[in-house]
Protein backbone atom coordinates (compact mmCIF):
# COMPACT_ATOMS: atom_id res chain seq x y z
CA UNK A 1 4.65 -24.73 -3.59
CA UNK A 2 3.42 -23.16 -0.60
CA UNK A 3 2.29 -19.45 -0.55
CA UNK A 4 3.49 -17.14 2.65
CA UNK A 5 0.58 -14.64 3.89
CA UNK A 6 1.61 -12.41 6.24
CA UNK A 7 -0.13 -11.26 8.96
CA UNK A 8 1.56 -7.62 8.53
CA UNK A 9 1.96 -5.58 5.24
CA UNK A 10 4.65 -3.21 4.71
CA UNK A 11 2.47 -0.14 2.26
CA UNK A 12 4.13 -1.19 -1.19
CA UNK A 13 2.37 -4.89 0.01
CA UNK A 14 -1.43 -3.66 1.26
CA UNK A 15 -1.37 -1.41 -1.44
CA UNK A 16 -1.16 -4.54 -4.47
CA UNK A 17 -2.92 -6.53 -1.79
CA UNK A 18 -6.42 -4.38 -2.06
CA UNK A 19 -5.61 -3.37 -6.09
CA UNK A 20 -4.23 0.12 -5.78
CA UNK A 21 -1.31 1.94 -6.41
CA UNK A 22 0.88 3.16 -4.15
CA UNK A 23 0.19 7.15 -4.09
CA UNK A 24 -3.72 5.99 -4.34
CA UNK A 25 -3.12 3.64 -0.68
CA UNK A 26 -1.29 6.36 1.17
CA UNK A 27 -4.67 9.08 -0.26
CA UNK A 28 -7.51 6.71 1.34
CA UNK A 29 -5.15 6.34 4.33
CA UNK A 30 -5.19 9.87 5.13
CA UNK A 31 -8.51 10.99 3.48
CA UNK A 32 -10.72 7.92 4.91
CA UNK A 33 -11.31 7.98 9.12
CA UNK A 34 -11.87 4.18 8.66
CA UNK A 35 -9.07 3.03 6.96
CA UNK A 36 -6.46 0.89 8.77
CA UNK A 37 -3.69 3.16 10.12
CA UNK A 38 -0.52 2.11 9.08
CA UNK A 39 1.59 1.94 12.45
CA UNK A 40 5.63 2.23 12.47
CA UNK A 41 7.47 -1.11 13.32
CA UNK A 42 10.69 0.44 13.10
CA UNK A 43 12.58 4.16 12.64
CA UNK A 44 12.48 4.17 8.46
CA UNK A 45 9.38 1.30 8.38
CA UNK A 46 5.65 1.26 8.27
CA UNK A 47 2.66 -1.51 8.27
CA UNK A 48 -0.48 -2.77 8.00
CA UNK A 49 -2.24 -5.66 9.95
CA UNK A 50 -3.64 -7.66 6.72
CA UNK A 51 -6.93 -8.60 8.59
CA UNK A 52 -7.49 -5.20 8.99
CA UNK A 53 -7.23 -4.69 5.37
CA UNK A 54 -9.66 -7.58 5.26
CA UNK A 55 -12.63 -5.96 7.81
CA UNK A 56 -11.94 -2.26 5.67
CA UNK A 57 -12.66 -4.32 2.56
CA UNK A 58 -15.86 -6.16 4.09
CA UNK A 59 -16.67 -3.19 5.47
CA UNK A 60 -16.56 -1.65 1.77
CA UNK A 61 -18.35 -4.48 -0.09
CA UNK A 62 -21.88 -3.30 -1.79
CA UNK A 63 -24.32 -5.73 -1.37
């Protein structure tokens, strides 16, 4: 079986992608300056580049 990655996450995705709930993804998006902004790809539709989920995590990691 072959698994599908996606290069772009729709919220409900990124958020069980990095371990978090929903509500708890959309909090560090708006309370954290260096989160990945979630951009619009449609009227009613929003997303996340994964390797930008990726850096934010790197960028997170405690030695």
């Amino acid at each position: 079986m072959t698994t599908i990655n996606p290069p772009v996450l729709r919220p409900s995705q990124a958020a069980a992608y990095i371990g978090l709930s929903l509500p708890s993804f959309w909090r560090i998006a708006k309370a954290d300056p260096s989160f990945p902004r979630p951009f619009k790809v449609g009227p009613n539709s929003t997303a996340v580049m994964r390797r930008d989920l990726d850096a934010w995590l790197e960028s997170k990691r405690v030695a």
